[in-house]
ModelCIF file with pLDDT and N, C-alpha, C, O atoms, coordinates in Angstrom:
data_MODEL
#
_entry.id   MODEL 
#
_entity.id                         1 
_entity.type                       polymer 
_entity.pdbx_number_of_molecules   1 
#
_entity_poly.entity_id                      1 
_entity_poly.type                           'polypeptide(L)' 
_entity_poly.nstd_linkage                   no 
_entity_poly.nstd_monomer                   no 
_entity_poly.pdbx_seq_one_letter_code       
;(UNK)(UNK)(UNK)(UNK)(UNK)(UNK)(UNK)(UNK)(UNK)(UNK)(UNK)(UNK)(UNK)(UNK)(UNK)(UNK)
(UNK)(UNK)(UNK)(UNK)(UNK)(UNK)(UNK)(UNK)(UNK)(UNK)(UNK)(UNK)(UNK)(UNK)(UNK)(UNK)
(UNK)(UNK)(UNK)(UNK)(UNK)(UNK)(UNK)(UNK)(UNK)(UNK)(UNK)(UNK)(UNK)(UNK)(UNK)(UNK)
;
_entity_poly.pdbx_seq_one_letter_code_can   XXXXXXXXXXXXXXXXXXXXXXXXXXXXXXXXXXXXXXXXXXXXXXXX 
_entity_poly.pdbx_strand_id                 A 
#
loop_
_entity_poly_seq.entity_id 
_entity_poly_seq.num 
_entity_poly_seq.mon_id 
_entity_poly_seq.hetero 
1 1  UNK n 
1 2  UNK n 
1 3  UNK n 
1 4  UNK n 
1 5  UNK n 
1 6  UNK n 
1 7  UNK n 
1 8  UNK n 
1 9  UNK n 
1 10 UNK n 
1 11 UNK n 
1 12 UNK n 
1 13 UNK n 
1 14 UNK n 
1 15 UNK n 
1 16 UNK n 
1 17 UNK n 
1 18 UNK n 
1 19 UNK n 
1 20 UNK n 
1 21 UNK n 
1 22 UNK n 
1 23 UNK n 
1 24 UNK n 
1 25 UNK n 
1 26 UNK n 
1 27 UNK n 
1 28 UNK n 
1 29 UNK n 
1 30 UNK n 
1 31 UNK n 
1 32 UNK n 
1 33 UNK n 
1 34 UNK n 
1 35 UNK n 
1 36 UNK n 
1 37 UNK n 
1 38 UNK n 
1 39 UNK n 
1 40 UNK n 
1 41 UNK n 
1 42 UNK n 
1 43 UNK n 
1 44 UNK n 
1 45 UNK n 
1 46 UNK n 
1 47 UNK n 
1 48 UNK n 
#
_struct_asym.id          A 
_struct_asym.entity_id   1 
#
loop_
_ma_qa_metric.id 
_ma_qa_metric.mode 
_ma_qa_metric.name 
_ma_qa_metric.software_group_id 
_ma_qa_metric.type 
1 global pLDDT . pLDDT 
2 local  pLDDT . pLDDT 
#
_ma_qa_metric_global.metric_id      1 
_ma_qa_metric_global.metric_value   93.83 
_ma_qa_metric_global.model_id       1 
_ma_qa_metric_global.ordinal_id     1 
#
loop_
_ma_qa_metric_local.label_asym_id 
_ma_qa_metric_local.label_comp_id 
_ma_qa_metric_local.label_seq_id 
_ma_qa_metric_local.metric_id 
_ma_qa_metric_local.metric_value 
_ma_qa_metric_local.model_id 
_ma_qa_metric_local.ordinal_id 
A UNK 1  2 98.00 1 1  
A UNK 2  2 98.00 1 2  
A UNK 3  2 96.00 1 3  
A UNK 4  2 94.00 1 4  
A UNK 5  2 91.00 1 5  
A UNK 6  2 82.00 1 6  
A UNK 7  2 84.00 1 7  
A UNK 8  2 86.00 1 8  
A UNK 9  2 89.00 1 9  
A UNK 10 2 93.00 1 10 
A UNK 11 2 95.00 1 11 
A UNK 12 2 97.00 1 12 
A UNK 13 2 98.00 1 13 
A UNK 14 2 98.00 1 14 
A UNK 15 2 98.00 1 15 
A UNK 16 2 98.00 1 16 
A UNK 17 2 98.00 1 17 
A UNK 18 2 98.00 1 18 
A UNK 19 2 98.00 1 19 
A UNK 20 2 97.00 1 20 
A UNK 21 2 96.00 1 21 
A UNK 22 2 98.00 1 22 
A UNK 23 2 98.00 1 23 
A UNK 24 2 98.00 1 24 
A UNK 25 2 98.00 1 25 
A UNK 26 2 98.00 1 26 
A UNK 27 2 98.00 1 27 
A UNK 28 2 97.00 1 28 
A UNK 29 2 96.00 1 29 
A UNK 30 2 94.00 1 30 
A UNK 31 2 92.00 1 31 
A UNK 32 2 89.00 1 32 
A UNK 33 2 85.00 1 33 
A UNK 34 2 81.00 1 34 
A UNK 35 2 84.00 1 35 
A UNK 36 2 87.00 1 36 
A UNK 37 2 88.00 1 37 
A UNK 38 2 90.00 1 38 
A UNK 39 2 90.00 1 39 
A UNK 40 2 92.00 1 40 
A UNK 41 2 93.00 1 41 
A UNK 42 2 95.00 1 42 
A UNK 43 2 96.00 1 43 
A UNK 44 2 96.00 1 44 
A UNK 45 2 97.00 1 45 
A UNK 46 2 97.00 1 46 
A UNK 47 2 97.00 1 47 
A UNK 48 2 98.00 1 48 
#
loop_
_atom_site.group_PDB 
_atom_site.id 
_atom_site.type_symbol 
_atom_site.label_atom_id 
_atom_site.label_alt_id 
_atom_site.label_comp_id 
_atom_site.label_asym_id 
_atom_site.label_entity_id 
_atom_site.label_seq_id 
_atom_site.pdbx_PDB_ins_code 
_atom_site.Cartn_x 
_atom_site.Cartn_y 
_atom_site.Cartn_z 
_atom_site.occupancy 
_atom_site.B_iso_or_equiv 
_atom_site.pdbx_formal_charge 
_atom_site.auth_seq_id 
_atom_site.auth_comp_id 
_atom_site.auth_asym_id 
_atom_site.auth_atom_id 
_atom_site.pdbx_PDB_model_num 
ATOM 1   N N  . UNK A 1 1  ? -10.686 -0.451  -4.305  1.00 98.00 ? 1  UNK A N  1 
ATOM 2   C CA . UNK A 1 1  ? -11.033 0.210   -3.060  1.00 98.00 ? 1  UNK A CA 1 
ATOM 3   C C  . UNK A 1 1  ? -9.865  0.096   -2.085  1.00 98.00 ? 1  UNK A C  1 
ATOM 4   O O  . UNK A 1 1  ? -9.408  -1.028  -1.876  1.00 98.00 ? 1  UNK A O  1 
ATOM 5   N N  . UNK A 1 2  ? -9.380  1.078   -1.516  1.00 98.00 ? 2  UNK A N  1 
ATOM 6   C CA . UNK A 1 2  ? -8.564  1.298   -0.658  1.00 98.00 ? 2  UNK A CA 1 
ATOM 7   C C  . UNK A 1 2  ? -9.125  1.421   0.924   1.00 98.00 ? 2  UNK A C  1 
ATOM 8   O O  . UNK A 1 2  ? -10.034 2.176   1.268   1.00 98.00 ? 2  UNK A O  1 
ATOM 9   N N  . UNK A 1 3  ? -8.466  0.615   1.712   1.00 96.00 ? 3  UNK A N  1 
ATOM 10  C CA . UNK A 1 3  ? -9.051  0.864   3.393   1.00 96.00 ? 3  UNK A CA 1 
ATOM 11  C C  . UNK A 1 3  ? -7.746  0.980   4.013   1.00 96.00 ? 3  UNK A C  1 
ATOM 12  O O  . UNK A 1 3  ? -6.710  1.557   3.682   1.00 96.00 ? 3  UNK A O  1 
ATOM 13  N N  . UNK A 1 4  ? -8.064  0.318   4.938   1.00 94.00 ? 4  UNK A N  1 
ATOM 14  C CA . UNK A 1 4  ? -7.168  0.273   6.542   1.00 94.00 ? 4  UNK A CA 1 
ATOM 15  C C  . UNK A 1 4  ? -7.454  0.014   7.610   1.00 94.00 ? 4  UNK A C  1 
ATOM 16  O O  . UNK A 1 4  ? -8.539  0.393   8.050   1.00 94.00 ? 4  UNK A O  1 
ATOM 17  N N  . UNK A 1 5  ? -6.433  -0.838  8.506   1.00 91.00 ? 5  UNK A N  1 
ATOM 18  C CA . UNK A 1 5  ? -7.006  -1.279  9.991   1.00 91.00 ? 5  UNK A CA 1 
ATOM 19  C C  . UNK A 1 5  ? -6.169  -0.779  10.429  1.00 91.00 ? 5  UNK A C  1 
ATOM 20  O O  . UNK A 1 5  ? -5.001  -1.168  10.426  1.00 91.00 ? 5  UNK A O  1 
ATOM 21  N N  . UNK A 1 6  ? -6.789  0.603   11.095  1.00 82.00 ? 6  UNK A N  1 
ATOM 22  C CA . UNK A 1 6  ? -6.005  1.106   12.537  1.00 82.00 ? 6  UNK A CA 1 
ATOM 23  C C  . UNK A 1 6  ? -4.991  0.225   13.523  1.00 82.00 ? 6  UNK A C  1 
ATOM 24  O O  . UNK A 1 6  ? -3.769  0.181   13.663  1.00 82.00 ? 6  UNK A O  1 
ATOM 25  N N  . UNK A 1 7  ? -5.811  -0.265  13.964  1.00 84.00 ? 7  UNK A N  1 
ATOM 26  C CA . UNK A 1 7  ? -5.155  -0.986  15.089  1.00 84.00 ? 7  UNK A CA 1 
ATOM 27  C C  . UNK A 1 7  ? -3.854  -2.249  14.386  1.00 84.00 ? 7  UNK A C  1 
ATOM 28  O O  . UNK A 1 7  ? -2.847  -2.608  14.996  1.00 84.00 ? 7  UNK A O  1 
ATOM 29  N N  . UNK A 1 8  ? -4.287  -2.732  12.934  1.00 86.00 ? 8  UNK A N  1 
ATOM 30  C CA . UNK A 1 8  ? -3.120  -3.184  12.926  1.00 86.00 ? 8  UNK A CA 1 
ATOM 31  C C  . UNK A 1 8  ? -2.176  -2.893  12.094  1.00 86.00 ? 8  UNK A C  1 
ATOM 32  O O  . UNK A 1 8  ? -1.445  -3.677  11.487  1.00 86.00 ? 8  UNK A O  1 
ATOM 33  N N  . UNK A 1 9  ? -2.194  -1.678  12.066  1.00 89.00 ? 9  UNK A N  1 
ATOM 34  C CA . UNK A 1 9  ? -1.238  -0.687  11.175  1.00 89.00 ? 9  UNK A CA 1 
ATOM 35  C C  . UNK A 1 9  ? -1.232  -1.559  9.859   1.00 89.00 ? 9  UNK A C  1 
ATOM 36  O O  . UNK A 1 9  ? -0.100  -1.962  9.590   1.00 89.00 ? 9  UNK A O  1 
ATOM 37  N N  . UNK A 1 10 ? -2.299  -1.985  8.894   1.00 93.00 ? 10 UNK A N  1 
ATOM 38  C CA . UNK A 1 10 ? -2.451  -2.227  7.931   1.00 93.00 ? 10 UNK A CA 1 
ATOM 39  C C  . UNK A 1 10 ? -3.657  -1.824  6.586   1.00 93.00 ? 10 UNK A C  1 
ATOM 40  O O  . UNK A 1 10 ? -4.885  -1.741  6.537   1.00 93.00 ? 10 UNK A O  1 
ATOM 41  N N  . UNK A 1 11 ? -2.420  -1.627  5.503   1.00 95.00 ? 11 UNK A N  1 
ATOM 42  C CA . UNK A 1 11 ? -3.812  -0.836  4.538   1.00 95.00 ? 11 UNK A CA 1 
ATOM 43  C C  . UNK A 1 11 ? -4.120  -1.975  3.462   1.00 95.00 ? 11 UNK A C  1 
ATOM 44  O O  . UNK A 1 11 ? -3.350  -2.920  3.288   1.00 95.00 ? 11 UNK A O  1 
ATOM 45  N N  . UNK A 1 12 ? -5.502  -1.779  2.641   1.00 97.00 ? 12 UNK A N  1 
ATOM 46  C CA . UNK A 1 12 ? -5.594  -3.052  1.738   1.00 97.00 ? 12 UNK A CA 1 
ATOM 47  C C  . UNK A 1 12 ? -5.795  -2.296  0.737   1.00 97.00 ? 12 UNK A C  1 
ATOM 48  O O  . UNK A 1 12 ? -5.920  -1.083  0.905   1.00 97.00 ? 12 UNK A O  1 
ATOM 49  N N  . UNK A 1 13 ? -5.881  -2.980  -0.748  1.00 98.00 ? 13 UNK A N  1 
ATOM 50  C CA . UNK A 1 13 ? -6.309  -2.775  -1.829  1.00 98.00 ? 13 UNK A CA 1 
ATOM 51  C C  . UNK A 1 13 ? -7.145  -3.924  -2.424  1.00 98.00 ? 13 UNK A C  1 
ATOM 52  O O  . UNK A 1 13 ? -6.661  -4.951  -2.898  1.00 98.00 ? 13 UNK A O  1 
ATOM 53  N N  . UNK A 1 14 ? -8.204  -3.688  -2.359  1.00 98.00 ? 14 UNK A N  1 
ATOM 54  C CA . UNK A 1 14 ? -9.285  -4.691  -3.088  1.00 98.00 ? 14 UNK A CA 1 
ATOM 55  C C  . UNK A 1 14 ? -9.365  -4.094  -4.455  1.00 98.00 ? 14 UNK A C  1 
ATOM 56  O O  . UNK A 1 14 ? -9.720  -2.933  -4.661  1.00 98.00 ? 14 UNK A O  1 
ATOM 57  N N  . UNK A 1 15 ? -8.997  -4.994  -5.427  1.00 98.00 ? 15 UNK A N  1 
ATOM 58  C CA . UNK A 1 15 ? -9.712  -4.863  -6.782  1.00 98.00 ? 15 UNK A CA 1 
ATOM 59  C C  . UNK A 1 15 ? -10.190 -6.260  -7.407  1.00 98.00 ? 15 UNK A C  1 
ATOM 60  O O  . UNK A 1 15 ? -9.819  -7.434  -7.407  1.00 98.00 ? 15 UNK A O  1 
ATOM 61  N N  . UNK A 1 16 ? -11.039 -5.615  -7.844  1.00 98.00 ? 16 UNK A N  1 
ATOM 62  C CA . UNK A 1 16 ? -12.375 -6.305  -8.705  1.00 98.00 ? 16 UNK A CA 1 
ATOM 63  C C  . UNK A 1 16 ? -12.113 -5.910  -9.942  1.00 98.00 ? 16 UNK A C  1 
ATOM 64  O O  . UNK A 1 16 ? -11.334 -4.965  -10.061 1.00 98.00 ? 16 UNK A O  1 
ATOM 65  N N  . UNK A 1 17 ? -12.813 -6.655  -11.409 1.00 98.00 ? 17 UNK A N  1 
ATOM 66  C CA . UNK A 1 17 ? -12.999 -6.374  -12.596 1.00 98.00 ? 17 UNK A CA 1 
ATOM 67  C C  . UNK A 1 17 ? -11.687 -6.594  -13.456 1.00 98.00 ? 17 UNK A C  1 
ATOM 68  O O  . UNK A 1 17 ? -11.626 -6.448  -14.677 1.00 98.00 ? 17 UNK A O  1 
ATOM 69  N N  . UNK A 1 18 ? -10.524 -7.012  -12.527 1.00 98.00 ? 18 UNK A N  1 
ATOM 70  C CA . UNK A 1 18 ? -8.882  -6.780  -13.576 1.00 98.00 ? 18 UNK A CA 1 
ATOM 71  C C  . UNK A 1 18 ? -9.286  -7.087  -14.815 1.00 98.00 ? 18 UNK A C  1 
ATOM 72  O O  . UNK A 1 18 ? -9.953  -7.941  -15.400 1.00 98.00 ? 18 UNK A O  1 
ATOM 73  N N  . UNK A 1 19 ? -8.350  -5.619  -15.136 1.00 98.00 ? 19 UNK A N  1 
ATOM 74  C CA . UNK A 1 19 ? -7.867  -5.583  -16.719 1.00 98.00 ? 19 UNK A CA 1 
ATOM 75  C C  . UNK A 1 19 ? -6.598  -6.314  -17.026 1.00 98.00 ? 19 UNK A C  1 
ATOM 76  O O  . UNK A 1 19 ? -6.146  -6.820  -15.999 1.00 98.00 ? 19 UNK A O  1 
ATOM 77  N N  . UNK A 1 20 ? -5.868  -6.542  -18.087 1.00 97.00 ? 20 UNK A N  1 
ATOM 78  C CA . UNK A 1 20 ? -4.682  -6.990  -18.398 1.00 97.00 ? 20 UNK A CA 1 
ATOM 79  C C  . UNK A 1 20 ? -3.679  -5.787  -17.972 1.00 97.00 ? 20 UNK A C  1 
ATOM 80  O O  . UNK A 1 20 ? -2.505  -5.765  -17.603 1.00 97.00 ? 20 UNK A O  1 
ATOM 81  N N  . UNK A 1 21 ? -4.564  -4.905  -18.167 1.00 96.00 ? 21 UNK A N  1 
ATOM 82  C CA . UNK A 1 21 ? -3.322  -3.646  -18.037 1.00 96.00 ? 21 UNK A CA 1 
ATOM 83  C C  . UNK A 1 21 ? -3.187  -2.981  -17.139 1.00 96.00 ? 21 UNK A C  1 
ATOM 84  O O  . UNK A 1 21 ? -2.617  -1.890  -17.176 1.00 96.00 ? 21 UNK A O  1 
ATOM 85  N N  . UNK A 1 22 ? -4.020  -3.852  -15.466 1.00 98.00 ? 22 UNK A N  1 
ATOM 86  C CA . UNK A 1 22 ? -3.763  -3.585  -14.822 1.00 98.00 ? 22 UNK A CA 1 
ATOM 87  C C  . UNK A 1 22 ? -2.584  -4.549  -14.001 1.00 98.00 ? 22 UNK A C  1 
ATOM 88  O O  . UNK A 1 22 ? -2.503  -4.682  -12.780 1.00 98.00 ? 22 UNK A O  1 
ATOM 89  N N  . UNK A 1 23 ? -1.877  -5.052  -14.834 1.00 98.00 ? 23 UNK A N  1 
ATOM 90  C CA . UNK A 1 23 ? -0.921  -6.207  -14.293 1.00 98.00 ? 23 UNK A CA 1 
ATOM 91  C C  . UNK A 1 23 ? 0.563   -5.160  -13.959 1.00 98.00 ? 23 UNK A C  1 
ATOM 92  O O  . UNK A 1 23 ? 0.750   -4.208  -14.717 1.00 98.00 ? 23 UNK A O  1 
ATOM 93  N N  . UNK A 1 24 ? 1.180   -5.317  -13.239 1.00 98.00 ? 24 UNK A N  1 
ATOM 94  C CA . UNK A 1 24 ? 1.952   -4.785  -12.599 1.00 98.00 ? 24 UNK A CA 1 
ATOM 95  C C  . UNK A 1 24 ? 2.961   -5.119  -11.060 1.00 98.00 ? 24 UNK A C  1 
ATOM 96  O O  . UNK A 1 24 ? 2.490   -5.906  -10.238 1.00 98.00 ? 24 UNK A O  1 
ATOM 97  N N  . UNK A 1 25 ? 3.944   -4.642  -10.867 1.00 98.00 ? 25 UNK A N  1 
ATOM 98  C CA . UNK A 1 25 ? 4.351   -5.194  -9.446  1.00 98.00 ? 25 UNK A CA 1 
ATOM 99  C C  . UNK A 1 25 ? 3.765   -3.497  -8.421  1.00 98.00 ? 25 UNK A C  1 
ATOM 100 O O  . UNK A 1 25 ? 4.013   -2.314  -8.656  1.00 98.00 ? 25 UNK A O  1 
ATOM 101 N N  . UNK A 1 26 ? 3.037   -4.085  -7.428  1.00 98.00 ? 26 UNK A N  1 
ATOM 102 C CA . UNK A 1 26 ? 2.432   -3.052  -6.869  1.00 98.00 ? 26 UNK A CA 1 
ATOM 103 C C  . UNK A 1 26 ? 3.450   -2.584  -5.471  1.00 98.00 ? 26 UNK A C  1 
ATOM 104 O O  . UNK A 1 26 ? 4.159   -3.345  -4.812  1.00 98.00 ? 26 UNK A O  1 
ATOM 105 N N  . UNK A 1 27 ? 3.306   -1.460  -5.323  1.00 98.00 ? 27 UNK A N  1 
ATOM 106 C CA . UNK A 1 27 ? 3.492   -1.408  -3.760  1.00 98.00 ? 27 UNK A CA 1 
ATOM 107 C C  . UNK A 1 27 ? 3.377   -0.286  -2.800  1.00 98.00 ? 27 UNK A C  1 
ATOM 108 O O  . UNK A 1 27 ? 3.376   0.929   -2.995  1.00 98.00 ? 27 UNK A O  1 
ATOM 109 N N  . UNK A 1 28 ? 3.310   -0.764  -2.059  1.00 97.00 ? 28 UNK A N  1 
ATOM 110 C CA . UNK A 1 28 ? 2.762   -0.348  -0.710  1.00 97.00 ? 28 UNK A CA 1 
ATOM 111 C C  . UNK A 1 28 ? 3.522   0.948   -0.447  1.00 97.00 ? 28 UNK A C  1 
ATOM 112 O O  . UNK A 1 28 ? 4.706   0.983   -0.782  1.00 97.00 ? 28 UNK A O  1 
ATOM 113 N N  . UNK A 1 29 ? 2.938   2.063   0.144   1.00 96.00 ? 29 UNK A N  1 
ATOM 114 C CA . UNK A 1 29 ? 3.927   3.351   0.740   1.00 96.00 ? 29 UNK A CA 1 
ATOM 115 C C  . UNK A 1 29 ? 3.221   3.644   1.902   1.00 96.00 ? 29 UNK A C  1 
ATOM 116 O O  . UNK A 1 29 ? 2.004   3.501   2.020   1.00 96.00 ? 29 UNK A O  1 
ATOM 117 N N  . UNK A 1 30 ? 3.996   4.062   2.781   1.00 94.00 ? 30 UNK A N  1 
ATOM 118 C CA . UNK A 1 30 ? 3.354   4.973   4.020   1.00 94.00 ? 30 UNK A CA 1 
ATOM 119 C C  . UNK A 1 30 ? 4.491   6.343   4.289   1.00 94.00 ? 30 UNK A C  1 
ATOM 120 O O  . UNK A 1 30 ? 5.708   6.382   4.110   1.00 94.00 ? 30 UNK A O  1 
ATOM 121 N N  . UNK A 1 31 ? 3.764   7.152   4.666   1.00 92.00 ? 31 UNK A N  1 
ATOM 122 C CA . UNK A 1 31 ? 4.424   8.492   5.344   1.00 92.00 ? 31 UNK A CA 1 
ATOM 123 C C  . UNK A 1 31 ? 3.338   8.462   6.622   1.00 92.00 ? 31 UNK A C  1 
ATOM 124 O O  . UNK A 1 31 ? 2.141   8.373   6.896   1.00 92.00 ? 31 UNK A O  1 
ATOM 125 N N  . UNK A 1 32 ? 4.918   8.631   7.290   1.00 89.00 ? 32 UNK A N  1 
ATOM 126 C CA . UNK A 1 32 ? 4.620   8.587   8.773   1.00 89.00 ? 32 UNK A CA 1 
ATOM 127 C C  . UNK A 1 32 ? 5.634   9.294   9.332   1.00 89.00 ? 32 UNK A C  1 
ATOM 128 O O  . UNK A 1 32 ? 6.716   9.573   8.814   1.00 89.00 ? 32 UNK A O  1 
ATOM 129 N N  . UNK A 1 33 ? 5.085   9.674   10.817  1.00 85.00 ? 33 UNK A N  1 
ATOM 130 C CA . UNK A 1 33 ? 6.232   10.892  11.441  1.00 85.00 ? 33 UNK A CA 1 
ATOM 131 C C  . UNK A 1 33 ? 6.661   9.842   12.547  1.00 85.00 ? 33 UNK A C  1 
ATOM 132 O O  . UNK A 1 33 ? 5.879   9.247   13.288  1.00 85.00 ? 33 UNK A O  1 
ATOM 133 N N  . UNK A 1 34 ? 8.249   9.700   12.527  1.00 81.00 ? 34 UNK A N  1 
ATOM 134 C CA . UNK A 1 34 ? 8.973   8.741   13.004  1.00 81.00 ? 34 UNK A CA 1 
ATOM 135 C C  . UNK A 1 34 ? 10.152  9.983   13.849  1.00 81.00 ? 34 UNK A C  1 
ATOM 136 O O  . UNK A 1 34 ? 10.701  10.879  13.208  1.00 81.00 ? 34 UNK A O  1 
ATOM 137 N N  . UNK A 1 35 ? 10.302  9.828   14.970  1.00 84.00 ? 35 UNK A N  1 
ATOM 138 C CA . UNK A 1 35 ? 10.915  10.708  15.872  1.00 84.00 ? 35 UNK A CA 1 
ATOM 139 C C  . UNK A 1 35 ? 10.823  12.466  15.207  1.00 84.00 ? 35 UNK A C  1 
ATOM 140 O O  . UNK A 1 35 ? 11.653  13.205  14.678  1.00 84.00 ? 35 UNK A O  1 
ATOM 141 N N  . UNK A 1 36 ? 9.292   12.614  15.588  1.00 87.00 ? 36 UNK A N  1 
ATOM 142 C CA . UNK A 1 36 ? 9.347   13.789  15.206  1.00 87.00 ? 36 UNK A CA 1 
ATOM 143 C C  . UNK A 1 36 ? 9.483   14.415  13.579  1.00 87.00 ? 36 UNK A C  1 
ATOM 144 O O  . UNK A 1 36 ? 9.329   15.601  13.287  1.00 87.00 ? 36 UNK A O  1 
ATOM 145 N N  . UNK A 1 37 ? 9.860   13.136  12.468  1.00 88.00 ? 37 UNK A N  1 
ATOM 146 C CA . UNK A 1 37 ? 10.193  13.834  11.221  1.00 88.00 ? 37 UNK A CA 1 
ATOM 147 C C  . UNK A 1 37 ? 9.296   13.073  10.514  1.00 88.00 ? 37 UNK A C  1 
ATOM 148 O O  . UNK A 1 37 ? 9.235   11.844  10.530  1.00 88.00 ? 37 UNK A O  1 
ATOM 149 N N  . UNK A 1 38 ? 8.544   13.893  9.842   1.00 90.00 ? 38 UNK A N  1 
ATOM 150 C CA . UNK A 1 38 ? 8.136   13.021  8.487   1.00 90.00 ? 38 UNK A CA 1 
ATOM 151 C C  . UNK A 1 38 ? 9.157   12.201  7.262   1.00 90.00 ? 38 UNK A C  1 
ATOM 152 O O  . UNK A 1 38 ? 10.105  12.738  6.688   1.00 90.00 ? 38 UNK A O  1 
ATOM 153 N N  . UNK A 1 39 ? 8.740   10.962  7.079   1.00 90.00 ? 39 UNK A N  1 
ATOM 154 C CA . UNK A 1 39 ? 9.576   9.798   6.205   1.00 90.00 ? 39 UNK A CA 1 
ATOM 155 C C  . UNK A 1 39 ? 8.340   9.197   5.389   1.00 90.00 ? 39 UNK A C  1 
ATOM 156 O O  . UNK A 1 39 ? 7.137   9.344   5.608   1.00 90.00 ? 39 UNK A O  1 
ATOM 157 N N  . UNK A 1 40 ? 8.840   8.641   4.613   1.00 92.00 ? 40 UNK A N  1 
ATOM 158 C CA . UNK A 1 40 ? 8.225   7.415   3.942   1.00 92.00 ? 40 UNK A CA 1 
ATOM 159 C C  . UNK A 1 40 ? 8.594   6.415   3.453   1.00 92.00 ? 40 UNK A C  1 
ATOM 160 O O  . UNK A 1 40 ? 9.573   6.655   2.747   1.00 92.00 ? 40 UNK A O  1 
ATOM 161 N N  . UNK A 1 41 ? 8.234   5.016   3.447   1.00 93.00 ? 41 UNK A N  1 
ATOM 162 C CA . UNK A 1 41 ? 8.741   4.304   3.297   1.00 93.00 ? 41 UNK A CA 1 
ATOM 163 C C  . UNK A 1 41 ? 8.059   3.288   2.341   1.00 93.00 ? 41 UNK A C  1 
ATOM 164 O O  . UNK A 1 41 ? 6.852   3.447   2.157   1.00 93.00 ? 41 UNK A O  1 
ATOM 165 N N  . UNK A 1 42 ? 8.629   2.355   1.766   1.00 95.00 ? 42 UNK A N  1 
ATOM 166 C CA . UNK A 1 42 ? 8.271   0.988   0.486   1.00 95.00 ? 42 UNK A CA 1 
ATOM 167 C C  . UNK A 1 42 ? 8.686   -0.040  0.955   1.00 95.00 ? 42 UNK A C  1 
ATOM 168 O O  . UNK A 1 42 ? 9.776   -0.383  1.411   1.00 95.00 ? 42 UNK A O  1 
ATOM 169 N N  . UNK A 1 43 ? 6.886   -0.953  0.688   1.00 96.00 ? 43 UNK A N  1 
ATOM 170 C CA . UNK A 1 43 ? 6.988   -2.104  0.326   1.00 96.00 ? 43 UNK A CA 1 
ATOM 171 C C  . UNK A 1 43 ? 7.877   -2.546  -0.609  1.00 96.00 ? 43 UNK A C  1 
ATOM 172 O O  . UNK A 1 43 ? 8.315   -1.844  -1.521  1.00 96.00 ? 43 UNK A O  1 
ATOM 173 N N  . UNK A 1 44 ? 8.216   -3.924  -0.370  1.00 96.00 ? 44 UNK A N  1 
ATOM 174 C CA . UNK A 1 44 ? 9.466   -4.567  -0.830  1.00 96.00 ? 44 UNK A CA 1 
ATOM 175 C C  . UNK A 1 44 ? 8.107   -4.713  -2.706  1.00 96.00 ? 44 UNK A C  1 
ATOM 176 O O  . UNK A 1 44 ? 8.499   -4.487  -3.851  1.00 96.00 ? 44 UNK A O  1 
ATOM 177 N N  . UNK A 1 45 ? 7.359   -4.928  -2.499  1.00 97.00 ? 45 UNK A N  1 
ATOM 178 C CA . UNK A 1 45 ? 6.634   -5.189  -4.097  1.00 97.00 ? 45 UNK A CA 1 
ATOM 179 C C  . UNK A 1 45 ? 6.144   -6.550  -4.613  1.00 97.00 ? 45 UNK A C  1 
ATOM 180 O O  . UNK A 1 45 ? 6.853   -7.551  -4.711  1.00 97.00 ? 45 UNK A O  1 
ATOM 181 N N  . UNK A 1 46 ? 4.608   -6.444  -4.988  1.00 97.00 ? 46 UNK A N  1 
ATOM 182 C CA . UNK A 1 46 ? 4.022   -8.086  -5.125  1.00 97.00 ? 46 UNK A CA 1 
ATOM 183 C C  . UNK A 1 46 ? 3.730   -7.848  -6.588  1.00 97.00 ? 46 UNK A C  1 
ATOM 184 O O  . UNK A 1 46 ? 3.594   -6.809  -7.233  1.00 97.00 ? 46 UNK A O  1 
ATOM 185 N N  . UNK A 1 47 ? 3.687   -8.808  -6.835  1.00 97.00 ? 47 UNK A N  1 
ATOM 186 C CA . UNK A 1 47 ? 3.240   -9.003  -8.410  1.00 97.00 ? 47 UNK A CA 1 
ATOM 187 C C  . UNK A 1 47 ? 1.741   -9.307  -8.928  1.00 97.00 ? 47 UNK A C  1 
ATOM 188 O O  . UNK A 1 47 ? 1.131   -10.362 -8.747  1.00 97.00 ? 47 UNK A O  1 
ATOM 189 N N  . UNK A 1 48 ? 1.411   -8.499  -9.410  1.00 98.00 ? 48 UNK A N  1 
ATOM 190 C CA . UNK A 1 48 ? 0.038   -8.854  -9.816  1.00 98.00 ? 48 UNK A CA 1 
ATOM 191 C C  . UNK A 1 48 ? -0.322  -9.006  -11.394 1.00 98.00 ? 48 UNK A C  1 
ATOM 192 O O  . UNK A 1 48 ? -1.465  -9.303  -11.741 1.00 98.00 ? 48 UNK A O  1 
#
């Protein structure tokens, strides 16, 4: 399940049930309009 807290400009990922094959280094993206332009940007990456 994917959310987010507005106010503190943060998104989560809850998972339940892991598989093995869901092991992976995950990460984070946002697109956001930063002086007028759309960008996006990456988490540095966690390991799961």
């Amino acid at each position: 399940t994917i959310s987010r807290d507005n106010a503190q400009n943060t998104v989560y990922l809850q998972m339940n049930s892991l598989k093995s094959e869901d092991t992976a280094v995950y990460y984070c993206n946002v697109a956001v309009i930063v002086r007028s332009r759309i960008n996006d940007y990456w988490g540095q990456g966690t390991q799961v």
